[in-house]
N, C-alpha and C. Protein backbone atom coordinates (compact mmCIF):
# COMPACT_ATOMS: atom_id res chain seq x y z
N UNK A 1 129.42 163.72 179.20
CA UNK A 1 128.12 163.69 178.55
C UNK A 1 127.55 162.28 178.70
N UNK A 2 126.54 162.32 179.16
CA UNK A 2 125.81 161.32 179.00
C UNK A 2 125.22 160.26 178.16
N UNK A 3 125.03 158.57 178.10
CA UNK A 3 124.96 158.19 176.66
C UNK A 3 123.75 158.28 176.01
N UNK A 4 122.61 158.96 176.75
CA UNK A 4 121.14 159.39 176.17
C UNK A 4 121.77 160.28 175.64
N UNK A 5 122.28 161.71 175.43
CA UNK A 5 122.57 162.73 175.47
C UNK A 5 123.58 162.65 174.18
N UNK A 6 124.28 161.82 174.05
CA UNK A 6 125.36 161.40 173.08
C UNK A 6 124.01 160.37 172.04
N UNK A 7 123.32 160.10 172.35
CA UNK A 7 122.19 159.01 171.40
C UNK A 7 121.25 160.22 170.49
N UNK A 8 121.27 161.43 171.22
CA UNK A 8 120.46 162.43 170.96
C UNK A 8 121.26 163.64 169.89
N UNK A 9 123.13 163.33 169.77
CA UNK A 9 123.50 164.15 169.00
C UNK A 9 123.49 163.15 167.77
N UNK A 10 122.77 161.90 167.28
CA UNK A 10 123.15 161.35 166.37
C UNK A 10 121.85 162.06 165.45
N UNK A 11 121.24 162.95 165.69
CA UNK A 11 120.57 163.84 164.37
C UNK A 11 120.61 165.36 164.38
N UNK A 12 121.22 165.95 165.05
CA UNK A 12 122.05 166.93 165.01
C UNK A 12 122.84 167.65 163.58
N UNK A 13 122.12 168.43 163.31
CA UNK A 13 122.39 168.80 161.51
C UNK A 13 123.75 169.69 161.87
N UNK A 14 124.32 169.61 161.38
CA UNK A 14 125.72 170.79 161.28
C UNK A 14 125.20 172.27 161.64
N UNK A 15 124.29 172.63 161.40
CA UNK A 15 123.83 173.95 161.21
C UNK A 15 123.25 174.12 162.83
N UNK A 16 123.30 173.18 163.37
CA UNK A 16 122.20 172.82 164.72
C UNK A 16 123.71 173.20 165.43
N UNK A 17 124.59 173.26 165.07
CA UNK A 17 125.64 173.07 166.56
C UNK A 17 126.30 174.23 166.66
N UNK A 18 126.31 174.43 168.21
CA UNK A 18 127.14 175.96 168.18
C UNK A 18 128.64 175.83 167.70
N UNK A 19 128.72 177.15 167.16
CA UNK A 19 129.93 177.78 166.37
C UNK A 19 129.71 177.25 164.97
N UNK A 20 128.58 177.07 164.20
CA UNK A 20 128.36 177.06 163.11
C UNK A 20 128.57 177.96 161.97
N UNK A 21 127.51 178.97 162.41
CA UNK A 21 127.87 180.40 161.63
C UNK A 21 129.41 180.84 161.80
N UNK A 22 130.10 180.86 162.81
CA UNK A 22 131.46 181.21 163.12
C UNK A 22 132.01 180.83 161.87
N UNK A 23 132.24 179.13 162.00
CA UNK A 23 133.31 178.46 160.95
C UNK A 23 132.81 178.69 160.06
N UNK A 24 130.88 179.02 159.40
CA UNK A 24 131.02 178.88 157.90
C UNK A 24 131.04 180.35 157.33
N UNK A 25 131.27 181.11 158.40
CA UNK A 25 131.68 182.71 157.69
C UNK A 25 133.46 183.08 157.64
N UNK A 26 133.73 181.83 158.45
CA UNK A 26 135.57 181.74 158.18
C UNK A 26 135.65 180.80 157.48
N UNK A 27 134.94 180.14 156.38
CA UNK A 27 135.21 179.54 155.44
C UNK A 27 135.74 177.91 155.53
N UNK A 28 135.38 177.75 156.87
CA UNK A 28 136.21 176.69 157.71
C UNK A 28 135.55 175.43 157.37
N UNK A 29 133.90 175.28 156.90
CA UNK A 29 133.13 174.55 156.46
C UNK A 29 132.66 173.78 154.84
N UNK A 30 132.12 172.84 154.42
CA UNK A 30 131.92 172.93 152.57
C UNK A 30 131.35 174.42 151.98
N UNK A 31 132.33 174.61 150.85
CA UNK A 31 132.00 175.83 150.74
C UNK A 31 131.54 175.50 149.53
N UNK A 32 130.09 175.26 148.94
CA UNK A 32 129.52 174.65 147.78
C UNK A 32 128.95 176.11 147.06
N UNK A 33 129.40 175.98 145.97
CA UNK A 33 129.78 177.20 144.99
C UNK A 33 127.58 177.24 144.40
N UNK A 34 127.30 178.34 143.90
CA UNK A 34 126.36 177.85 142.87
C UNK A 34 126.52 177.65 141.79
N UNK A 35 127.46 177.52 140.97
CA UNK A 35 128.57 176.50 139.77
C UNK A 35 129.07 175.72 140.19
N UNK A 36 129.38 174.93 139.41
CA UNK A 36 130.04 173.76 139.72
C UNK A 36 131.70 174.31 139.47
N UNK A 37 132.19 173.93 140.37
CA UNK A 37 133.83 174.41 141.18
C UNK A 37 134.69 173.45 140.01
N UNK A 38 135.79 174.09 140.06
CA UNK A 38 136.57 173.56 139.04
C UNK A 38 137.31 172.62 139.77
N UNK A 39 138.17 171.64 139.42
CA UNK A 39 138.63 170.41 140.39
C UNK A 39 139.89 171.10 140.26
N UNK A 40 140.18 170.16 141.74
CA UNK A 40 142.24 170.57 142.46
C UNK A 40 142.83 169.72 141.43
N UNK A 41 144.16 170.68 141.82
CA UNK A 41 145.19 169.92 140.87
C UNK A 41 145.22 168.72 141.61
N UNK A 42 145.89 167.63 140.52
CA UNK A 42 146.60 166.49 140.77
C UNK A 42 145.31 165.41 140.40
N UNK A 43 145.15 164.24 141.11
CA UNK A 43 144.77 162.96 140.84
C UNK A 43 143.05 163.53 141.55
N UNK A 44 141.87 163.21 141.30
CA UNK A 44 140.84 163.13 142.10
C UNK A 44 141.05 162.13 142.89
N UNK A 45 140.08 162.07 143.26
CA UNK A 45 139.20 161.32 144.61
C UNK A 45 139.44 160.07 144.36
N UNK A 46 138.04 159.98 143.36
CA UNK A 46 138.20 158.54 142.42
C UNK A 46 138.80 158.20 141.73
N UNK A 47 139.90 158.98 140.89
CA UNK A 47 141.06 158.25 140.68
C UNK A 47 141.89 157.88 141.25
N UNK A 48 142.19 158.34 142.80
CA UNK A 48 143.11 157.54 143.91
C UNK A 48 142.23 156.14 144.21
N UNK A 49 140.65 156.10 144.16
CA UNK A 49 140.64 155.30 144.67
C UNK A 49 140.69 154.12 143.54
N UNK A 50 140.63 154.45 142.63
CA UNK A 50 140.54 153.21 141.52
C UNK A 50 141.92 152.96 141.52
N UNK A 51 142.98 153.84 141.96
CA UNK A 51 144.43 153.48 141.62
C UNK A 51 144.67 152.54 142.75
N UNK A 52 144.05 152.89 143.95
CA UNK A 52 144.16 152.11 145.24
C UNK A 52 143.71 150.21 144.86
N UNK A 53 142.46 150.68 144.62
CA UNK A 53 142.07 148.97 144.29
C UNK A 53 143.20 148.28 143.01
N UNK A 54 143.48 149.29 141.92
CA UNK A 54 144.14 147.84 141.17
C UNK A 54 145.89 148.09 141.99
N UNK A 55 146.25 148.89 142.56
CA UNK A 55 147.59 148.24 143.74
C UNK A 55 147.20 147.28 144.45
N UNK A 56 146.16 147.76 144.96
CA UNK A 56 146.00 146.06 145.87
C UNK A 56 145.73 145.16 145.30
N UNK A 57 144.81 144.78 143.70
CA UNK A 57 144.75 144.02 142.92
C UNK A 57 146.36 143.49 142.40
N UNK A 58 147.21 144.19 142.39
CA UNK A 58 148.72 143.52 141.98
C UNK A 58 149.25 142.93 143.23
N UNK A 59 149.50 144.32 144.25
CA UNK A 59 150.30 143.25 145.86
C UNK A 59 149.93 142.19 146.55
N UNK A 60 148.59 142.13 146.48
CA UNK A 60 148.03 141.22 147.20
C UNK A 60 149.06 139.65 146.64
N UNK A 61 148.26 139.06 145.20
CA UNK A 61 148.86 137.89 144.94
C UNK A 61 150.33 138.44 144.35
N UNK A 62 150.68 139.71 144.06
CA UNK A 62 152.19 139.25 144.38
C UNK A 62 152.73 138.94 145.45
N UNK A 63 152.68 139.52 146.55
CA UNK A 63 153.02 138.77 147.42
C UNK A 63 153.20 137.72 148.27
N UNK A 64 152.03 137.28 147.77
CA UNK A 64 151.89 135.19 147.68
C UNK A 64 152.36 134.47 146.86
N UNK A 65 153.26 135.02 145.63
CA UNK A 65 153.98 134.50 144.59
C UNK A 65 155.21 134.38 145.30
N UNK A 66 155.96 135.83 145.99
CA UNK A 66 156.91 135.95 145.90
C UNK A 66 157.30 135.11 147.03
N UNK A 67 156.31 134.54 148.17
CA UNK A 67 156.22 134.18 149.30
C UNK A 67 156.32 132.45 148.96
N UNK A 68 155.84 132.40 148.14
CA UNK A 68 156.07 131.10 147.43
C UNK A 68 156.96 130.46 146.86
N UNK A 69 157.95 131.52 145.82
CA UNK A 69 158.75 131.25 145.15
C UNK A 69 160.39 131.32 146.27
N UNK A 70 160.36 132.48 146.94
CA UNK A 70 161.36 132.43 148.30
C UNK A 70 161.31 131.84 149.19
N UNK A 71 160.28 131.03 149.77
CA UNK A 71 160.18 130.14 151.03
C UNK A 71 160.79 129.02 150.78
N UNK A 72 161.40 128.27 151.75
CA UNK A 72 162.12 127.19 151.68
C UNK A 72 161.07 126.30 152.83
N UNK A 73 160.35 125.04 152.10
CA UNK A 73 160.05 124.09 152.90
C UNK A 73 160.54 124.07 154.36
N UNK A 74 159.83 124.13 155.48
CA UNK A 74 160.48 123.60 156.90
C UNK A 74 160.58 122.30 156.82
N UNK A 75 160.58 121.08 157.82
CA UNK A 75 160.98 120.04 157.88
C UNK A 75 159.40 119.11 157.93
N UNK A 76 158.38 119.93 158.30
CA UNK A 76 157.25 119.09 157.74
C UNK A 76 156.78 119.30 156.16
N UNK A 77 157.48 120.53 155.62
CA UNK A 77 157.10 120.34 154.18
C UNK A 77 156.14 121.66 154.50
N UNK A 78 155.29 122.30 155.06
CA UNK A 78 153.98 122.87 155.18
C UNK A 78 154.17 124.01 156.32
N UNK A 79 155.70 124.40 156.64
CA UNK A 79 155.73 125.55 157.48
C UNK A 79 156.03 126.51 156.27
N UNK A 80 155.84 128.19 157.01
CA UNK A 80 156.16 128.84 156.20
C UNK A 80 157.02 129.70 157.54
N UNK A 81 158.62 129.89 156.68
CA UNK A 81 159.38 130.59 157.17
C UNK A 81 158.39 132.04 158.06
N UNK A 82 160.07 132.48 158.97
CA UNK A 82 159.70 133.66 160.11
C UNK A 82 158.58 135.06 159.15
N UNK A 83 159.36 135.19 158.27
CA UNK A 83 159.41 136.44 157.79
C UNK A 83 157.93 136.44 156.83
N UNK A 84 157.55 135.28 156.89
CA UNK A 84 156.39 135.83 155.78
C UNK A 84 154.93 136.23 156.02
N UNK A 85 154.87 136.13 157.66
CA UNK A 85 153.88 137.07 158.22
C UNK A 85 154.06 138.31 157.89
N UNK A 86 155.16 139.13 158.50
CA UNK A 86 155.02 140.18 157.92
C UNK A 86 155.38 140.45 156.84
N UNK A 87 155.63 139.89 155.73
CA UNK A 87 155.50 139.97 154.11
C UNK A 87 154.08 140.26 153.49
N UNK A 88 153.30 139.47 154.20
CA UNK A 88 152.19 138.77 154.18
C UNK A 88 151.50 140.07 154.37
N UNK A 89 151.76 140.63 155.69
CA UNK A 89 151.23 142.24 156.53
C UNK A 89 150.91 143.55 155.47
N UNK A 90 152.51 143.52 154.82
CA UNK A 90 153.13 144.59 154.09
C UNK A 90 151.56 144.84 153.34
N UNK A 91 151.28 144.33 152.26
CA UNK A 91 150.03 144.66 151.80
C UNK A 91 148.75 145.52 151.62
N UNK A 92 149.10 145.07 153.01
CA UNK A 92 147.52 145.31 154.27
C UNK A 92 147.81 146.71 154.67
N UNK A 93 148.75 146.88 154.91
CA UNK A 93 149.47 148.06 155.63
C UNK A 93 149.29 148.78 154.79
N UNK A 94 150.12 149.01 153.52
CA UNK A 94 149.93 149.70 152.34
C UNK A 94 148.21 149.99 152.18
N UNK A 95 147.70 148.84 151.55
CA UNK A 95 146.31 149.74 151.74
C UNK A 95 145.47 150.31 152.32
N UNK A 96 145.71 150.13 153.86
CA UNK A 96 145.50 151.00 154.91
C UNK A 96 145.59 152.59 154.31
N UNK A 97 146.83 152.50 153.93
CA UNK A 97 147.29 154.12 153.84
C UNK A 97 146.65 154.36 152.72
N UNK A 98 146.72 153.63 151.94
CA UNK A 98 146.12 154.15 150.19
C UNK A 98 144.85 154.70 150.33
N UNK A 99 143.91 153.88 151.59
CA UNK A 99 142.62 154.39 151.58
C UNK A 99 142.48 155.89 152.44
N UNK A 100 143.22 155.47 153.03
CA UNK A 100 143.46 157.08 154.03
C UNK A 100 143.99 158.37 153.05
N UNK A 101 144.91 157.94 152.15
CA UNK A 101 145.20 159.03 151.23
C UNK A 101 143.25 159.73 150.19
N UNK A 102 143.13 158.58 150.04
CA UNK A 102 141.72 158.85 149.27
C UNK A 102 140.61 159.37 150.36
N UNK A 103 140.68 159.10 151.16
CA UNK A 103 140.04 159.70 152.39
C UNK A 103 140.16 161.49 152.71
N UNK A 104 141.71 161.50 152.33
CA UNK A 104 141.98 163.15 153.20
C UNK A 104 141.42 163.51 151.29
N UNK A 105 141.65 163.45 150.10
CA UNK A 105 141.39 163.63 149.11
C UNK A 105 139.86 164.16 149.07
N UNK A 106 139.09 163.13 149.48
CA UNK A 106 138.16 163.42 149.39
C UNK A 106 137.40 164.18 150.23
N UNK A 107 137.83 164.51 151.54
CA UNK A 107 137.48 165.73 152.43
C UNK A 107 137.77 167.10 151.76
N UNK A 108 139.28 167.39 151.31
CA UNK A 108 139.35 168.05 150.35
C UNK A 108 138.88 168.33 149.42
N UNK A 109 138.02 167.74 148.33
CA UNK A 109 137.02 167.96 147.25
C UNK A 109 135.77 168.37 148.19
N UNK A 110 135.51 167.58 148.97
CA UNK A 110 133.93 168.04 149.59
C UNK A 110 134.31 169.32 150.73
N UNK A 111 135.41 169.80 151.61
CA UNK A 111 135.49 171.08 152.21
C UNK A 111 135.12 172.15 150.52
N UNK A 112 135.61 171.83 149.56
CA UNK A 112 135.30 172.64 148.09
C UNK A 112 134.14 172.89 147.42
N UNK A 113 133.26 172.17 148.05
CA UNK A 113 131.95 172.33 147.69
C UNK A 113 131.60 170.87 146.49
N UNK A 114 132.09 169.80 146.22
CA UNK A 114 132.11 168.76 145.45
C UNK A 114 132.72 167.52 145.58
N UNK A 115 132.40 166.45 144.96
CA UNK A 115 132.72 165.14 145.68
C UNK A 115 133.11 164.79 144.02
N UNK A 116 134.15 163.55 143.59
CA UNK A 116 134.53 163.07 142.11
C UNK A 116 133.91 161.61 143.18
N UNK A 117 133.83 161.03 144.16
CA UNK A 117 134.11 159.75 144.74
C UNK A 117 132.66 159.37 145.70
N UNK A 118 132.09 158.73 145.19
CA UNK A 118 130.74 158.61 145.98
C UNK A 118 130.73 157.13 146.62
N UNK A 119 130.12 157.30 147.95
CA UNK A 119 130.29 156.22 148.83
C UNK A 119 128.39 156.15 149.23
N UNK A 120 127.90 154.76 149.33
CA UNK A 120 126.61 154.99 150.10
C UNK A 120 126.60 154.43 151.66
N UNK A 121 127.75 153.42 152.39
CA UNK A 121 127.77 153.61 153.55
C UNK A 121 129.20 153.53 153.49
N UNK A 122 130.48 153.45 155.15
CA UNK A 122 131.52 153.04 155.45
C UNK A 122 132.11 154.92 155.37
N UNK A 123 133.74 154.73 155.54
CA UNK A 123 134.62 155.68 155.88
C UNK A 123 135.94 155.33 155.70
N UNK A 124 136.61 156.10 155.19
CA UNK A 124 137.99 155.76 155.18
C UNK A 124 138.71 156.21 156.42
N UNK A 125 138.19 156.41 157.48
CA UNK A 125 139.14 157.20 158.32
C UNK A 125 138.80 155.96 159.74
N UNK A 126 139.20 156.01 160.81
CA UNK A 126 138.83 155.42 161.62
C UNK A 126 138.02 156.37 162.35
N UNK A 127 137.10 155.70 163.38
CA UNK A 127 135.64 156.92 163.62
C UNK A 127 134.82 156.22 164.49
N UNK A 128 133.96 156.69 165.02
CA UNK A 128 132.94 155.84 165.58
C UNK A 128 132.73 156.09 166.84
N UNK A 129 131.45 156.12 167.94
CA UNK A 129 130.98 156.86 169.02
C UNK A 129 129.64 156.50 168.62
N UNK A 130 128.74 156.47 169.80
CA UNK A 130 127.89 156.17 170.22
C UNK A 130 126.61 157.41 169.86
N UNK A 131 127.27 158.50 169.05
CA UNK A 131 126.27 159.65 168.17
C UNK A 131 126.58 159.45 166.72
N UNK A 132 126.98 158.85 166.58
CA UNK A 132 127.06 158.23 164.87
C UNK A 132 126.07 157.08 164.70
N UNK A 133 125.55 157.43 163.82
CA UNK A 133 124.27 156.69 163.24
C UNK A 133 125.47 155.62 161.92
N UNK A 134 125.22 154.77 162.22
CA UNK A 134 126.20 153.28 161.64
C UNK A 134 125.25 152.65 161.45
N UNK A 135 125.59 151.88 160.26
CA UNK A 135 124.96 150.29 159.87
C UNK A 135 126.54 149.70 160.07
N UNK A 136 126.07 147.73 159.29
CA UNK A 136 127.09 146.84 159.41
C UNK A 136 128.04 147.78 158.69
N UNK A 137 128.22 148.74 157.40
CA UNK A 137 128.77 148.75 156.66
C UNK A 137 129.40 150.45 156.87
N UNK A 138 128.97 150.74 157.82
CA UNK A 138 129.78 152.03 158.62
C UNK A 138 128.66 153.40 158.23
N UNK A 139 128.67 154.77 158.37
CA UNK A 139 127.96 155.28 158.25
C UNK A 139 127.27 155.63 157.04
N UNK A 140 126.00 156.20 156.60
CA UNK A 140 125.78 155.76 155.33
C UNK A 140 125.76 157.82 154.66
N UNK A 141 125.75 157.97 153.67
CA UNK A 141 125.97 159.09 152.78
C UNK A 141 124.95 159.55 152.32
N UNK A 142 125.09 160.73 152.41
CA UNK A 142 124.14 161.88 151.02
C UNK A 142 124.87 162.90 150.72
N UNK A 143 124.52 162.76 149.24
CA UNK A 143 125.48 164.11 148.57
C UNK A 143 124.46 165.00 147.99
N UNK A 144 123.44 164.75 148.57
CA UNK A 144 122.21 165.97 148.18
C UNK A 144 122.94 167.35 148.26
N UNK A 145 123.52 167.62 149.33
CA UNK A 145 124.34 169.17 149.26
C UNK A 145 125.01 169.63 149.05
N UNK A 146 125.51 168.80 147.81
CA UNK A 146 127.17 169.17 147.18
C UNK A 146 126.69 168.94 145.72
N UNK A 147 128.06 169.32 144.98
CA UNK A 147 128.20 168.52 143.49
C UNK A 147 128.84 167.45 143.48
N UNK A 148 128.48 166.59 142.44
CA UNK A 148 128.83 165.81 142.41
C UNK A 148 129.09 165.18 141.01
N UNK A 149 130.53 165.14 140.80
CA UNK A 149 130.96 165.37 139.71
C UNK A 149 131.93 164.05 138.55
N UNK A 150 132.14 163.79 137.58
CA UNK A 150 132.63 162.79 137.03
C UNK A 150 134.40 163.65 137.57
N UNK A 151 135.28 162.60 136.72
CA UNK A 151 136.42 162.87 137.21
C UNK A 151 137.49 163.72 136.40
N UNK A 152 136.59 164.27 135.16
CA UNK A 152 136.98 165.48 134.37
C UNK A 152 135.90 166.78 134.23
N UNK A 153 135.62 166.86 135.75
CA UNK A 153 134.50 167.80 135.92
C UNK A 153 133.15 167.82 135.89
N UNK A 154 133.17 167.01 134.67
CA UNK A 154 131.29 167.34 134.27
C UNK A 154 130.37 166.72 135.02
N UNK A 155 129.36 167.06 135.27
CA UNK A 155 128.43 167.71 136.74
C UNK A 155 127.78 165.89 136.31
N UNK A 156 127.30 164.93 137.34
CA UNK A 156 127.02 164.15 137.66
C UNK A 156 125.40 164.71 138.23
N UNK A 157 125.57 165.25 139.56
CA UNK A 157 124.27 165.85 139.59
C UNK A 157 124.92 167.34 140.46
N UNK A 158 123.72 167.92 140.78
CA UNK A 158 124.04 169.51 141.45
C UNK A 158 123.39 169.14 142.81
N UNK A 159 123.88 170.42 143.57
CA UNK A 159 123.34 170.41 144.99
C UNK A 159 121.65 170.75 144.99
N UNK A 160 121.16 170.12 146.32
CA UNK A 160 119.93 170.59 146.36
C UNK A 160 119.87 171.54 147.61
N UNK A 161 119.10 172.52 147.34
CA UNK A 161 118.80 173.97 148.75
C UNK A 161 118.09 172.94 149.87
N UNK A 162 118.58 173.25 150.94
CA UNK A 162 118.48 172.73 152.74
C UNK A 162 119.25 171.30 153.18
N UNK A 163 120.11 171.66 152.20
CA UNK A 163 120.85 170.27 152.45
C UNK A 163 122.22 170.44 153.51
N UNK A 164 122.32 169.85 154.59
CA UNK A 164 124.15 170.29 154.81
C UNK A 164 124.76 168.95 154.08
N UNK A 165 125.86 169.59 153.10
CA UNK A 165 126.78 168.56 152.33
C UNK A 165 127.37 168.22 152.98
N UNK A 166 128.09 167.30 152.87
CA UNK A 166 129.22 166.52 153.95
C UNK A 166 130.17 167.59 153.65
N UNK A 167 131.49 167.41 154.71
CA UNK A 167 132.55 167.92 154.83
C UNK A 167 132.41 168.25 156.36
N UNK A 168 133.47 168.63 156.61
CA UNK A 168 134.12 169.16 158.32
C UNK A 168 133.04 170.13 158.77
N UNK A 169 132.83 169.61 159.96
CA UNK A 169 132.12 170.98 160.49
C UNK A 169 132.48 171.25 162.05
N UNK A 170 132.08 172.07 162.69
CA UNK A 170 132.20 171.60 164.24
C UNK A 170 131.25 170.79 165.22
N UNK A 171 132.24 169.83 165.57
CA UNK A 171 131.72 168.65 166.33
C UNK A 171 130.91 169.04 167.19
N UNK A 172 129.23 168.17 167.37
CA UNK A 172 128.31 168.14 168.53
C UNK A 172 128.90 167.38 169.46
N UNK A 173 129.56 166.51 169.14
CA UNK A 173 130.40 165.56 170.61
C UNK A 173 131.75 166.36 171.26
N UNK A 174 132.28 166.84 170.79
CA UNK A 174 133.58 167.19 171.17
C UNK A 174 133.24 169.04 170.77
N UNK A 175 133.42 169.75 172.03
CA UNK A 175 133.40 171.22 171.74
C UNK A 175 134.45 171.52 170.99
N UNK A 176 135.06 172.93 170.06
CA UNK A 176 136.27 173.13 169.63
C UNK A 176 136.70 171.88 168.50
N UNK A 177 136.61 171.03 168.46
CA UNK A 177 137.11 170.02 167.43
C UNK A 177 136.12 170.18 166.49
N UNK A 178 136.27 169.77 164.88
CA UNK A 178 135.66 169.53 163.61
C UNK A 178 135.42 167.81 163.48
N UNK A 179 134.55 167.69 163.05
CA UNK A 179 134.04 166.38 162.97
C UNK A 179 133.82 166.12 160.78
N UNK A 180 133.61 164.71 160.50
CA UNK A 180 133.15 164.83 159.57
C UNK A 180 132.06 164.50 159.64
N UNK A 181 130.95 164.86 158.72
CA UNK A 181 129.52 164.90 158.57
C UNK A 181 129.54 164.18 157.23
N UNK A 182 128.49 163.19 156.95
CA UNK A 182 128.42 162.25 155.63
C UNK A 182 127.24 163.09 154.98
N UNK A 183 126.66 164.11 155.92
CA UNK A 183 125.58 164.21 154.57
C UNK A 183 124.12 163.62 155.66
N UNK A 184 124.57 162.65 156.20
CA UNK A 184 123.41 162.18 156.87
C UNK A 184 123.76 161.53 158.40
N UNK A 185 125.07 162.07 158.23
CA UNK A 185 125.55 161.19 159.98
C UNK A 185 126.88 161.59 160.17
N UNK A 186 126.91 162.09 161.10
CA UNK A 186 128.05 162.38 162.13
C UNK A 186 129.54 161.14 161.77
N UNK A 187 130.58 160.78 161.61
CA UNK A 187 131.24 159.69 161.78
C UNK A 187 132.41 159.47 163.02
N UNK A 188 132.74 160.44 163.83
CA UNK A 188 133.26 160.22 164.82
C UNK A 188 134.61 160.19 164.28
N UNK A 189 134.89 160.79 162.94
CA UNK A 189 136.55 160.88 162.56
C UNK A 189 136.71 162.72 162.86
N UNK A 190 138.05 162.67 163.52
CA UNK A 190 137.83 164.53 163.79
C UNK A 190 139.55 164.22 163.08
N UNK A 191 139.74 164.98 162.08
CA UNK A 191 140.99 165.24 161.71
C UNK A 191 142.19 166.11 162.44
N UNK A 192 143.29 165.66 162.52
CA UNK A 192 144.20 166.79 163.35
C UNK A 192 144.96 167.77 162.51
């Protein structure tokens, strides 16, 4: 495909791409209730992600404590031993995943017809192609076509009619693959 052609799927509504009707009569798409849907078991959206930020609010400077308190001076006084790069890493790594956990979470609430976790640009997933409509701050959101809900249910706001809500749909770039849709832009993350 061509990169005019790939510039031209960056407004491409979900509903615009073939095998649409297919997946959303196999249920394969957000399936946004006209009630507001009762939430999945376990932790929401936004409570992974608030749990995410204060872990990284603890590992971060613990691990510069502990990096501190175990390092032994090198011989200029101002090296820091082998190991505390990747001490240093560990962190980073971890919240990598923490955000990716809140990521598949929240595909899950929005394939359900509802979101607990609202974002106005960026992605937790890695993504990106030349039909994704991006700012500095990664692609940007609308939850016009979903619910959108506090994190013990109660309705934040409701969907509005002609909206496609975010969640999986099938990809305009890639035939056969599901893409995620923000609501207002393509992101170039296709889940396996």
């Amino acid at each position: 495909m061509s990169a005019r052609s790939f510039q031209s799927l960056r407004y491409v509504r979900p509903r615009e791409v073939p095998g649409y009707a297919e997946a959303r009569a196999q249920g394969r798409t957000p399936q946004v209730p006209l009630l507001p849907p009762p939430l999945l078991p376990g932790l929401t959206a936004h409570q992974m992600f608030v749990r995410a930020l204060l872990k990284g609010a603890i590992a971060f400077p613990l691990t510069l404590v502990v990096i501190n308190l175990i390092a032994e001076p090198g011989p200029s006084g101002d090296t820091l031993p082998w190991w505390a790069l990747p001490v240093m890493m560990a962190p980073i790594v971890l919240a990598w995943r923490w955000g990716f956990a809140v990521g598949r979470r929240n595909i899950e609430e929005l394939q359900r017809g509802y979101t607990t976790h609202v974002r106005v640009f960026g992605q937790f997933h890695f993504g990106g192609g030349s039909h994704v409509r991006d700012t500095d701050a990664g692609p940007p959101w609308d939850y016009s076509g979903t619910w959108v809900l506090h994190q013990d249910g109660r309705v934040k706001s409701a969907p509005q009619p002609g909206y496609d809500p975010p969640g999986l749909y099938p990809s305009p770039a890639r035939p056969g693959a599901y893409e995620l849709w923000t609501g207002a832009s393509w992101t170039g993350y296709y889940p396996t």
